[in-house]
PDB file of N, CA and C in Angstrom:
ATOM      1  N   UNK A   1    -164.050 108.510 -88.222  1.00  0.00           N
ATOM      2  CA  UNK A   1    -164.117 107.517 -89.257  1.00  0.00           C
ATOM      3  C   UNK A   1    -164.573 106.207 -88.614  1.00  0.00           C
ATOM      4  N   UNK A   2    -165.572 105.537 -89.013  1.00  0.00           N
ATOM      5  CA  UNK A   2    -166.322 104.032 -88.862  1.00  0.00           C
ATOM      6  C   UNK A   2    -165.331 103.542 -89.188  1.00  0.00           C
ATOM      7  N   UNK A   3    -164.635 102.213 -89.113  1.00  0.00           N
ATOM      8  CA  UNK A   3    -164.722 101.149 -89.595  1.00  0.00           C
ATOM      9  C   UNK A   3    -165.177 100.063 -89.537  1.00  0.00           C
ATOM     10  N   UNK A   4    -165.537  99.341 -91.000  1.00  0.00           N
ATOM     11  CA  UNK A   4    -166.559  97.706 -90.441  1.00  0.00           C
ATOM     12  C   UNK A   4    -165.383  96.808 -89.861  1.00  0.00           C
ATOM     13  N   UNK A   5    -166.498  95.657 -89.495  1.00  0.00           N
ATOM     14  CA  UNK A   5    -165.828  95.190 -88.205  1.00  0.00           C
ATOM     15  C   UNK A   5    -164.513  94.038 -89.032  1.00  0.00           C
ATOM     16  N   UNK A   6    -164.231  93.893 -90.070  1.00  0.00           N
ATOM     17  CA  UNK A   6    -163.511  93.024 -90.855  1.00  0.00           C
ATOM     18  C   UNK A   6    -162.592  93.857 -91.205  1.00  0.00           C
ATOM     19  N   UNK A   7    -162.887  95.564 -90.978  1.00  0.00           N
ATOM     20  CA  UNK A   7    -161.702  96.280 -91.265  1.00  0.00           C
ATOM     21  C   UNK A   7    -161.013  97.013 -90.100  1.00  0.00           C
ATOM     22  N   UNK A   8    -160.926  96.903 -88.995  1.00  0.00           N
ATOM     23  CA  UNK A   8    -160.807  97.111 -87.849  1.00  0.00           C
ATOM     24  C   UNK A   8    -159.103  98.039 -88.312  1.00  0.00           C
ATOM     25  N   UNK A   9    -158.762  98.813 -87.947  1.00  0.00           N
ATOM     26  CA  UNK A   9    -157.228  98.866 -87.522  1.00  0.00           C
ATOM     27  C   UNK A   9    -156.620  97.923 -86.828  1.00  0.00           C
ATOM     28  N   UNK A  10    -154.859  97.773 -87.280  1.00  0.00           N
ATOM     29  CA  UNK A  10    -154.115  97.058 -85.901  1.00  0.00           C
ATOM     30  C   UNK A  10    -154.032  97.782 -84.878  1.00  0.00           C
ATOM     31  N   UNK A  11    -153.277  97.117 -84.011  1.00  0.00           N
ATOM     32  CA  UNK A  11    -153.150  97.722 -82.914  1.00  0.00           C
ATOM     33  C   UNK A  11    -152.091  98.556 -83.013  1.00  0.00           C
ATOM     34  N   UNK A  12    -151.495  99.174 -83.655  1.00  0.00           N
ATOM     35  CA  UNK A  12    -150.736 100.007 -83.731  1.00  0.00           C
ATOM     36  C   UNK A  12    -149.941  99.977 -85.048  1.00  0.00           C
ATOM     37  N   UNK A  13    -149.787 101.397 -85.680  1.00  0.00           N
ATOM     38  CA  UNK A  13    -149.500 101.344 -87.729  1.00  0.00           C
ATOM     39  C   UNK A  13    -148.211 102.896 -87.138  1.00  0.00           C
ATOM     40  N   UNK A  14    -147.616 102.523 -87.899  1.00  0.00           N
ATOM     41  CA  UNK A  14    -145.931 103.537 -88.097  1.00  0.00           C
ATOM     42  C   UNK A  14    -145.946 104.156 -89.591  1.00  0.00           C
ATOM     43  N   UNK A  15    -146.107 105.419 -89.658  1.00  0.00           N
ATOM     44  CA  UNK A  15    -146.095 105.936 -90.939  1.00  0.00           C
ATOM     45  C   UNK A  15    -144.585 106.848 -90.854  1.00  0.00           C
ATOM     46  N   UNK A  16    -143.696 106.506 -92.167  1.00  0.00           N
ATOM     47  CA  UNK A  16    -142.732 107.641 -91.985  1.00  0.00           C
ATOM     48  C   UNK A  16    -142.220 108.242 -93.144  1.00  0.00           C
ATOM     49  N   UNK A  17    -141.541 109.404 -92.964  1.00  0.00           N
ATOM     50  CA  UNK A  17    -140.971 109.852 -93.881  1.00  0.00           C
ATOM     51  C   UNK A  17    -139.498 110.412 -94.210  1.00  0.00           C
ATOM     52  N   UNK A  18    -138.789 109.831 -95.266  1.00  0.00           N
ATOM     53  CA  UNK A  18    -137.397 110.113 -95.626  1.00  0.00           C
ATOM     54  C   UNK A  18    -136.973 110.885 -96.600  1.00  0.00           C
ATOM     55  N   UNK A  19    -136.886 112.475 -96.189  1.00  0.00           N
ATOM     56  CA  UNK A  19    -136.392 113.014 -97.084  1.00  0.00           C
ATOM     57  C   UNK A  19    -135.066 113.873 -97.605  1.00  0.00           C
ATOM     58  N   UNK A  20    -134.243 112.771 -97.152  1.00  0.00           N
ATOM     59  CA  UNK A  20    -132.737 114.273 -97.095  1.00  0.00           C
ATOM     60  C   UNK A  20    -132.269 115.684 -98.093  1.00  0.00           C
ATOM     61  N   UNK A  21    -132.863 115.336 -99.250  1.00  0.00           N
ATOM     62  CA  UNK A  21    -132.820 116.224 -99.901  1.00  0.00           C
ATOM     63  C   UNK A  21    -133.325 117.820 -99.344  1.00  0.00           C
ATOM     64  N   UNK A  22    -134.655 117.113 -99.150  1.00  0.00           N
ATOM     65  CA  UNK A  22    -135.494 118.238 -98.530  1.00  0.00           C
ATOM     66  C   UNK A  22    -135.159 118.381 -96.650  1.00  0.00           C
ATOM     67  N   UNK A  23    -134.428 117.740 -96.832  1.00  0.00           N
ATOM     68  CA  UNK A  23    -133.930 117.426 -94.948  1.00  0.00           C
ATOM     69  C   UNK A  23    -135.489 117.498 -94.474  1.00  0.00           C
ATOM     70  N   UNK A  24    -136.182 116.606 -94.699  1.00  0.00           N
ATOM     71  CA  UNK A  24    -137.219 116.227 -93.842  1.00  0.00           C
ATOM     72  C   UNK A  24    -137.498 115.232 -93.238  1.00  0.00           C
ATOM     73  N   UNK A  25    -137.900 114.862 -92.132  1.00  0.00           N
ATOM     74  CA  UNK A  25    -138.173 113.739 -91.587  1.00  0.00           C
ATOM     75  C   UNK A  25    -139.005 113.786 -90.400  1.00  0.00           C
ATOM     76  N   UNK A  26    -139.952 113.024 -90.776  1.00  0.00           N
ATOM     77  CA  UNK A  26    -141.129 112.578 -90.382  1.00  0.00           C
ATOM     78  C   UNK A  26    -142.142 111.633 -89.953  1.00  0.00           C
ATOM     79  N   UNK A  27    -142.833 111.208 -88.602  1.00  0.00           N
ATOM     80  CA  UNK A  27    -143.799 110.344 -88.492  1.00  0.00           C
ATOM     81  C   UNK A  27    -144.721 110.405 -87.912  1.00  0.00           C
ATOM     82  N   UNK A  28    -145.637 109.354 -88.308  1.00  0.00           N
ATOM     83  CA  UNK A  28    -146.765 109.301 -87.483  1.00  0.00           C
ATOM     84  C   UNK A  28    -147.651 108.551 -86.649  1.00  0.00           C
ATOM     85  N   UNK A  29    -147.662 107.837 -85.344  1.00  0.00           N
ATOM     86  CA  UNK A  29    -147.933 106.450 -84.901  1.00  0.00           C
ATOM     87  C   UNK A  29    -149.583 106.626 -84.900  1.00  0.00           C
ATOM     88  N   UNK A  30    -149.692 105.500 -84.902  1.00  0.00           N
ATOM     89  CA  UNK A  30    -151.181 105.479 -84.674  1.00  0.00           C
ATOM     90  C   UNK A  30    -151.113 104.116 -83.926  1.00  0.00           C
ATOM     91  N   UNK A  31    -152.208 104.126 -83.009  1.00  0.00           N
ATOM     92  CA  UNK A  31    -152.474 102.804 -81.978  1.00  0.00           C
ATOM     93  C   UNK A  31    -154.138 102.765 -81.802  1.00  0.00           C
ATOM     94  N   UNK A  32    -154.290 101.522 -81.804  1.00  0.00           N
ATOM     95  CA  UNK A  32    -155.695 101.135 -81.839  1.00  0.00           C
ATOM     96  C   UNK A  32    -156.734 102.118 -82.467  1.00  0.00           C
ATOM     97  N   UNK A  33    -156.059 102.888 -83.781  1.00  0.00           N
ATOM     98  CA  UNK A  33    -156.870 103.457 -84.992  1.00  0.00           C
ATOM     99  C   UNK A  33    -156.598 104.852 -84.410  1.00  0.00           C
ATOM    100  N   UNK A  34    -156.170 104.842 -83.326  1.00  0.00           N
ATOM    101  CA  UNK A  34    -155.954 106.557 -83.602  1.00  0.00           C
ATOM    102  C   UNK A  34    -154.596 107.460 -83.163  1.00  0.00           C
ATOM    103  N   UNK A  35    -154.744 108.605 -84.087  1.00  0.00           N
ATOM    104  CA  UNK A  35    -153.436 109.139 -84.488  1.00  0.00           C
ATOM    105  C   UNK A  35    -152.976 109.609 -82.617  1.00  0.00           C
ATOM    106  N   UNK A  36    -151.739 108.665 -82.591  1.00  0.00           N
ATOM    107  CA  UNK A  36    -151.308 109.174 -80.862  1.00  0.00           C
ATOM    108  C   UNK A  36    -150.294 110.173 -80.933  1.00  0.00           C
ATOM    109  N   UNK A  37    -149.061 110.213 -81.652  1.00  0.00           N
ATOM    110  CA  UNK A  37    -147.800 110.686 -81.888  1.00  0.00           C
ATOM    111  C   UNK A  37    -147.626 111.210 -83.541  1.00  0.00           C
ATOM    112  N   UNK A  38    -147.239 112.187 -83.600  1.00  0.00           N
ATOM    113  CA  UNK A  38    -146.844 112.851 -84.668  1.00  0.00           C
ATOM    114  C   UNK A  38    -145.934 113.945 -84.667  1.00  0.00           C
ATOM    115  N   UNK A  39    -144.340 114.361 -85.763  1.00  0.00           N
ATOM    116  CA  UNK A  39    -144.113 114.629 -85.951  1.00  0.00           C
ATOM    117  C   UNK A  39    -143.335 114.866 -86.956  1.00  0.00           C
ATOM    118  N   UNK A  40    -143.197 115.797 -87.173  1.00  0.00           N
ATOM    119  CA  UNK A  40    -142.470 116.421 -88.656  1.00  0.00           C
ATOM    120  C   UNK A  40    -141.193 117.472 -88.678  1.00  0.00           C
ATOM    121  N   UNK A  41    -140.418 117.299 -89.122  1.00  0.00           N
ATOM    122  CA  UNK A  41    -138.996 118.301 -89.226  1.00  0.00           C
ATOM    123  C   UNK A  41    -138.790 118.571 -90.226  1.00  0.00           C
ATOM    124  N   UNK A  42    -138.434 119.522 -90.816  1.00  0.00           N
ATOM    125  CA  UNK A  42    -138.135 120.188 -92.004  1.00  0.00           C
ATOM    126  C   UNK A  42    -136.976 121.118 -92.156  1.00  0.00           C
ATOM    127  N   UNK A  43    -135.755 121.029 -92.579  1.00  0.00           N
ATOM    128  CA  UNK A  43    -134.994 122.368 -92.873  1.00  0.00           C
ATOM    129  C   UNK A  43    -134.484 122.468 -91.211  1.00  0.00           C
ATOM    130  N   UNK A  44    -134.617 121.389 -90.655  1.00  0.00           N
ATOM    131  CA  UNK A  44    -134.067 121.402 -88.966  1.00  0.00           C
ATOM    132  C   UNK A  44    -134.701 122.289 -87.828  1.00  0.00           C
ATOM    133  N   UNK A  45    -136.130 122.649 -88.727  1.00  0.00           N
ATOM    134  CA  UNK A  45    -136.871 123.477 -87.966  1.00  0.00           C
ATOM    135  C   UNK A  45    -138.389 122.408 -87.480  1.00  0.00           C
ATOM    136  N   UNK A  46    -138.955 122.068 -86.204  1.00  0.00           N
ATOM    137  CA  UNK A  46    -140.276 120.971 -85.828  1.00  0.00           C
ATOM    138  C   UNK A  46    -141.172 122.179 -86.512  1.00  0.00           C
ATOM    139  N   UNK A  47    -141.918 121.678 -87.232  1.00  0.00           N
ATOM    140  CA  UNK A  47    -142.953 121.578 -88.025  1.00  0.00           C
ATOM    141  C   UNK A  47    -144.242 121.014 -87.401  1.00  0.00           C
ATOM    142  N   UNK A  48    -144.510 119.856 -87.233  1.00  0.00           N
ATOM    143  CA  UNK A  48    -145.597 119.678 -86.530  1.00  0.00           C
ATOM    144  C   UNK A  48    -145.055 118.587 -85.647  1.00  0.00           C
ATOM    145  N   UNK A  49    -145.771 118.609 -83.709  1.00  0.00           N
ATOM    146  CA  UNK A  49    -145.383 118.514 -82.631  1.00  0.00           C
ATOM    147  C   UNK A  49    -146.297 117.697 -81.771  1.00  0.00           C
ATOM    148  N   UNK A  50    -147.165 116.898 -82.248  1.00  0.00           N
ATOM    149  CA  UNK A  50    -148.180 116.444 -81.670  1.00  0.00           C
ATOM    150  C   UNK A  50    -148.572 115.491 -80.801  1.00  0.00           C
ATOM    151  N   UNK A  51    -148.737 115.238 -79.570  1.00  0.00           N
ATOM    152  CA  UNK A  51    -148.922 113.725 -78.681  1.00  0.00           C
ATOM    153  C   UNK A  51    -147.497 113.942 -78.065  1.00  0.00           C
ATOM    154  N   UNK A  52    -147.872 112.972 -77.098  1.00  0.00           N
ATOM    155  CA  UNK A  52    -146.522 112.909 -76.084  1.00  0.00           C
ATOM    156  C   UNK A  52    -145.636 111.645 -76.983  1.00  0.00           C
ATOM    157  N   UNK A  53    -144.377 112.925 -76.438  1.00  0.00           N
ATOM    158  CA  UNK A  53    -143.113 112.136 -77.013  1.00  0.00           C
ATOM    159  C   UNK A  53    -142.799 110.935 -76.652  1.00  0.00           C
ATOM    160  N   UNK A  54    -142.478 110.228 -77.447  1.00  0.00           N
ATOM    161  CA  UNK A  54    -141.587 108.707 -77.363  1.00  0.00           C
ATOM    162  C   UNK A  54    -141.022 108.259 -76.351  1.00  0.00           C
ATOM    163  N   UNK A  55    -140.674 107.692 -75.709  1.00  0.00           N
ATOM    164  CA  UNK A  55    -139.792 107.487 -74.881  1.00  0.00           C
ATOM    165  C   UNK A  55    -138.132 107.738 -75.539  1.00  0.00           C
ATOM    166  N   UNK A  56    -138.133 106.489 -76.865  1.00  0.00           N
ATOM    167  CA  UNK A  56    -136.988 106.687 -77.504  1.00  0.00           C
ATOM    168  C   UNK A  56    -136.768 107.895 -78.179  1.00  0.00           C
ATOM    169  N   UNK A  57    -137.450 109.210 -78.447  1.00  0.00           N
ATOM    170  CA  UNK A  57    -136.531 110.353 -78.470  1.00  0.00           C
ATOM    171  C   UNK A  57    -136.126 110.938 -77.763  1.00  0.00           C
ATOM    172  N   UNK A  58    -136.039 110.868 -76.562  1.00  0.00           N
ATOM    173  CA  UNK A  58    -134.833 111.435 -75.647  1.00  0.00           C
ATOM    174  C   UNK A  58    -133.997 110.866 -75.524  1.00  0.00           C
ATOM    175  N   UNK A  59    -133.772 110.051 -76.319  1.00  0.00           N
ATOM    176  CA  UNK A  59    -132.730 109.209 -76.272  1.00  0.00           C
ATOM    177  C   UNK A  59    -131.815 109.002 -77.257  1.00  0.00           C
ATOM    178  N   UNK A  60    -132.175 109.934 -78.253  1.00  0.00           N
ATOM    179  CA  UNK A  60    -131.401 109.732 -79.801  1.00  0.00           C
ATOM    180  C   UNK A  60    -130.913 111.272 -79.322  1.00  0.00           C
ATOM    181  N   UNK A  61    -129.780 111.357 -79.818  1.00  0.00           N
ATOM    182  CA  UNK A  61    -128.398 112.359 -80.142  1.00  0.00           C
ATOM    183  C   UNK A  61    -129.079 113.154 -81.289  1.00  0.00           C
ATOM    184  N   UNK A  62    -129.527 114.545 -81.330  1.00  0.00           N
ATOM    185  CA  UNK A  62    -129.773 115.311 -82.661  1.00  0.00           C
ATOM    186  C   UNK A  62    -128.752 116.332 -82.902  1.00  0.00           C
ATOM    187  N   UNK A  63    -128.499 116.133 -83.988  1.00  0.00           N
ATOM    188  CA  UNK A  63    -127.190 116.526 -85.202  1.00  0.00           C
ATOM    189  C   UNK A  63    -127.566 118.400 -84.615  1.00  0.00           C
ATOM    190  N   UNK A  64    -126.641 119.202 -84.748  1.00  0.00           N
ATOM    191  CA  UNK A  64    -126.991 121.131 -84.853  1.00  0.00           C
ATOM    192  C   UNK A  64    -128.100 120.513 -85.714  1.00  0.00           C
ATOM    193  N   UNK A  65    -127.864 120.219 -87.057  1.00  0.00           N
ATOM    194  CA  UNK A  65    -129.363 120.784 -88.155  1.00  0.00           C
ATOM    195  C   UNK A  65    -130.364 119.878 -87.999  1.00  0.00           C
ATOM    196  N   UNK A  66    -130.684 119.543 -87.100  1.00  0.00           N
ATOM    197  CA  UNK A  66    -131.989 119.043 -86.772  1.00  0.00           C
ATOM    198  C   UNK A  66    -131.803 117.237 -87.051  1.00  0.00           C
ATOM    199  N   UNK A  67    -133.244 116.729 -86.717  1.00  0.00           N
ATOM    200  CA  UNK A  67    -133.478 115.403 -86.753  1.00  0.00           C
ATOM    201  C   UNK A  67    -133.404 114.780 -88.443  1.00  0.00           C
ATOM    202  N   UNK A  68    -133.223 113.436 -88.340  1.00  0.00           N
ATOM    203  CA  UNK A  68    -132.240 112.972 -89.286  1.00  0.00           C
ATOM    204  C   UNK A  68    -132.684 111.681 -89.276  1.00  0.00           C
ATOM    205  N   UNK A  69    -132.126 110.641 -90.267  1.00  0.00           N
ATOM    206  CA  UNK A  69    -132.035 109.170 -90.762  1.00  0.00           C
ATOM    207  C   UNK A  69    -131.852 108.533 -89.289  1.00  0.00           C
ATOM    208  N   UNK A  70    -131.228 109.044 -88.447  1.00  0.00           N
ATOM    209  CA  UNK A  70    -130.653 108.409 -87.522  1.00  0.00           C
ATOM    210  C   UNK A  70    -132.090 108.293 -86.614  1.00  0.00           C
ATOM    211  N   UNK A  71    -132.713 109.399 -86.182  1.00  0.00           N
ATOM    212  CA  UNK A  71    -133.552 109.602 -85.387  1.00  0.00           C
ATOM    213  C   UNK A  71    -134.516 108.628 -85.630  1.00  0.00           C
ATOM    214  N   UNK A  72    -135.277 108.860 -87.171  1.00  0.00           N
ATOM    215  CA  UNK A  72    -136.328 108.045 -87.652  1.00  0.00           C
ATOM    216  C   UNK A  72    -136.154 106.880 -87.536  1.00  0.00           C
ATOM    217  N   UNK A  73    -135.069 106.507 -87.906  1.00  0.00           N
ATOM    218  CA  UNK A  73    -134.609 104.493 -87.817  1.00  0.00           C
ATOM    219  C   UNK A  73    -134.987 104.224 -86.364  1.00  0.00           C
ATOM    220  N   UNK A  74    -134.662 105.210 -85.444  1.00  0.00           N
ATOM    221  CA  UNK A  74    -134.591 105.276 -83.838  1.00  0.00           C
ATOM    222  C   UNK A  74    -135.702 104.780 -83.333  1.00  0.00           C
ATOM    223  N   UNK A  75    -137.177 105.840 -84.288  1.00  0.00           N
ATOM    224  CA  UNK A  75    -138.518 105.664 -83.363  1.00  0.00           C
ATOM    225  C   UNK A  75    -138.921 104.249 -84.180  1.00  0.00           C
ATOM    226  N   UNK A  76    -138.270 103.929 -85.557  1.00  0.00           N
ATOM    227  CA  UNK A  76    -138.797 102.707 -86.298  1.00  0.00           C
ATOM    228  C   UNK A  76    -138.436 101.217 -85.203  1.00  0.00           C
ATOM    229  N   UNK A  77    -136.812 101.401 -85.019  1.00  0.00           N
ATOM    230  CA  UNK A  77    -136.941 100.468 -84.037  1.00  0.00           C
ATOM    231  C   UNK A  77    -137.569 100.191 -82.662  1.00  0.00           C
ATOM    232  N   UNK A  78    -137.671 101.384 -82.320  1.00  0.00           N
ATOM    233  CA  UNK A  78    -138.276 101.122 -81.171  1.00  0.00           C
ATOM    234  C   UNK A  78    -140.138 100.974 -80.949  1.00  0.00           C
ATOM    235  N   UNK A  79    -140.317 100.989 -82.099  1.00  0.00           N
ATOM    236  CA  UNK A  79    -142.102 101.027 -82.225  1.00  0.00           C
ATOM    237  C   UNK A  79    -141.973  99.479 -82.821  1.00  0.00           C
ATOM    238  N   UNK A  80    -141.352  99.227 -83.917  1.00  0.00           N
ATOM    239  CA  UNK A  80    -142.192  98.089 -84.222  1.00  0.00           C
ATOM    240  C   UNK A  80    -140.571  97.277 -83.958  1.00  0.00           C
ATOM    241  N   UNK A  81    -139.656  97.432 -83.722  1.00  0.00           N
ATOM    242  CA  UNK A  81    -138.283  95.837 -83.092  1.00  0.00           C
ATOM    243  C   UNK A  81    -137.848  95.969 -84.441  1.00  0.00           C
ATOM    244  N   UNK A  82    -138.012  96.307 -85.471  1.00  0.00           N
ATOM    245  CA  UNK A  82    -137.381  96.180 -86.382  1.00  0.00           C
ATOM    246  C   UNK A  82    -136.125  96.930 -86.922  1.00  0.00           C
ATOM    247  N   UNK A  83    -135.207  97.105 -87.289  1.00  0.00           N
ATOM    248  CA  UNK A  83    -134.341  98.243 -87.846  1.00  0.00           C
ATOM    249  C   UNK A  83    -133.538  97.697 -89.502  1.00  0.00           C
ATOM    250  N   UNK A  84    -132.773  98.696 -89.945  1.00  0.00           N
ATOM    251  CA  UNK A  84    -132.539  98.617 -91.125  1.00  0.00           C
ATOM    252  C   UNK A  84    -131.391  97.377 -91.257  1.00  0.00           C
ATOM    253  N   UNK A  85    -131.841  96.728 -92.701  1.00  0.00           N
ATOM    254  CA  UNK A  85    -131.293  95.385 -92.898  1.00  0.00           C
ATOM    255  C   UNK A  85    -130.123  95.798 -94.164  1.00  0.00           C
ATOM    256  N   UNK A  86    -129.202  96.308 -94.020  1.00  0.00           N
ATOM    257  CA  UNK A  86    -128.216  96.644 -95.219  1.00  0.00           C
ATOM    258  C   UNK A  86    -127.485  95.260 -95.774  1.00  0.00           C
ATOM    259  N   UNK A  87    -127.987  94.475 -95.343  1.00  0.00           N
ATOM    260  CA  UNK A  87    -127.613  92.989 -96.089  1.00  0.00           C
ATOM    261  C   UNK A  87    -128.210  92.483 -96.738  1.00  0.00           C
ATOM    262  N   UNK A  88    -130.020  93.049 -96.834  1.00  0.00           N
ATOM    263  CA  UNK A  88    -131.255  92.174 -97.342  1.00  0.00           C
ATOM    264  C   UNK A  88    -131.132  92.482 -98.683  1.00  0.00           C
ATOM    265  N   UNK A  89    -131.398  91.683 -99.942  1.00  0.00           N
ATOM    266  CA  UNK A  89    -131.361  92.157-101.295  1.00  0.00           C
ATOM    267  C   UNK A  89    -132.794  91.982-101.380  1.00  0.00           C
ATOM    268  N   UNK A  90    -133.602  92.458-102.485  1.00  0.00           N
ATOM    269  CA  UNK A  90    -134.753  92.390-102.867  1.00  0.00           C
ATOM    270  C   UNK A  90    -134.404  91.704-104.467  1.00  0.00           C
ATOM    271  N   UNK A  91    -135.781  91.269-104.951  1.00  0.00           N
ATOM    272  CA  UNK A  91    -135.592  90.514-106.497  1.00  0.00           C
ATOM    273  C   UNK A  91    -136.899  91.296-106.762  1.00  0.00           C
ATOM    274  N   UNK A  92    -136.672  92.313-108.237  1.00  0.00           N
ATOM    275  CA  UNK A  92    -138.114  93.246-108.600  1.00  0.00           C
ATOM    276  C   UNK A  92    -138.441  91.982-109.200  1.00  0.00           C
ATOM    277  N   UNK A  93    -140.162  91.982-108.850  1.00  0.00           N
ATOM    278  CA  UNK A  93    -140.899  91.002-109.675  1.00  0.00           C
ATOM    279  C   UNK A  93    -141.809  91.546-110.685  1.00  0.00           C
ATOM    280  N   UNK A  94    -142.053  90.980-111.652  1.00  0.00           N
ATOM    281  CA  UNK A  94    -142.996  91.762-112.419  1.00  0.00           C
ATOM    282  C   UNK A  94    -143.750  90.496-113.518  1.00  0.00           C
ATOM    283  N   UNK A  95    -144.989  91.137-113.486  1.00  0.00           N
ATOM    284  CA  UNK A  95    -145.583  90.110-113.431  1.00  0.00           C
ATOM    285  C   UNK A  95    -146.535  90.598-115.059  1.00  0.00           C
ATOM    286  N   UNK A  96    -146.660  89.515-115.837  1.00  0.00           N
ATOM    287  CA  UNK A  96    -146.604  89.639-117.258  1.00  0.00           C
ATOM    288  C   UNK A  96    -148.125  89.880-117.696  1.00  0.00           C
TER     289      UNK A  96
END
């Protein structure tokens, strides 16, 4: 994939996914536009396994049934410094 030069990728994009229902959980890093790290868990079984691992997953504790809320928050903080804010409120806006 081209991109023009005003659409460049960052230097690095975190895609993830939360699904407990379906006990899935999932991501995908990408750095300077291309896909480096990927994986997927499903039903506590790896699904897809791709790029060298994280540093921070050898370092997260996985539950018997596989990877979890815990894990994902794990690679979230440690890729982009951020982690979950259970104090932050949001205000829906909607706009007329």
């Amino acid at each position: 994939m081209t991109f023009a030069p005003a659409c460049r990728p960052p230097a690095a994009g975190l895609s993830v996914v939360f699904s407990s229902v379906a006990s899935t959980y999932a991501f995908t890093l990408f750095e300077g536009g291309a896909e480096t790290r990927q994986f997927v868990s499903s039903e506590g079984e790896t699904v897809v396994d791709e790029g060298t691992p994280l540093p921070v997953e050898a370092g997260v504790e996985i539950p018997e049934w596989g990877p979890d809320e815990d894990f994902i928050w794990a690679v979230i903080e440690a890729v982009t410094g951020r982690g979950y804010a259970a104090d932050l409120r949001y205000q829906v806006y909607r706009s007329r």
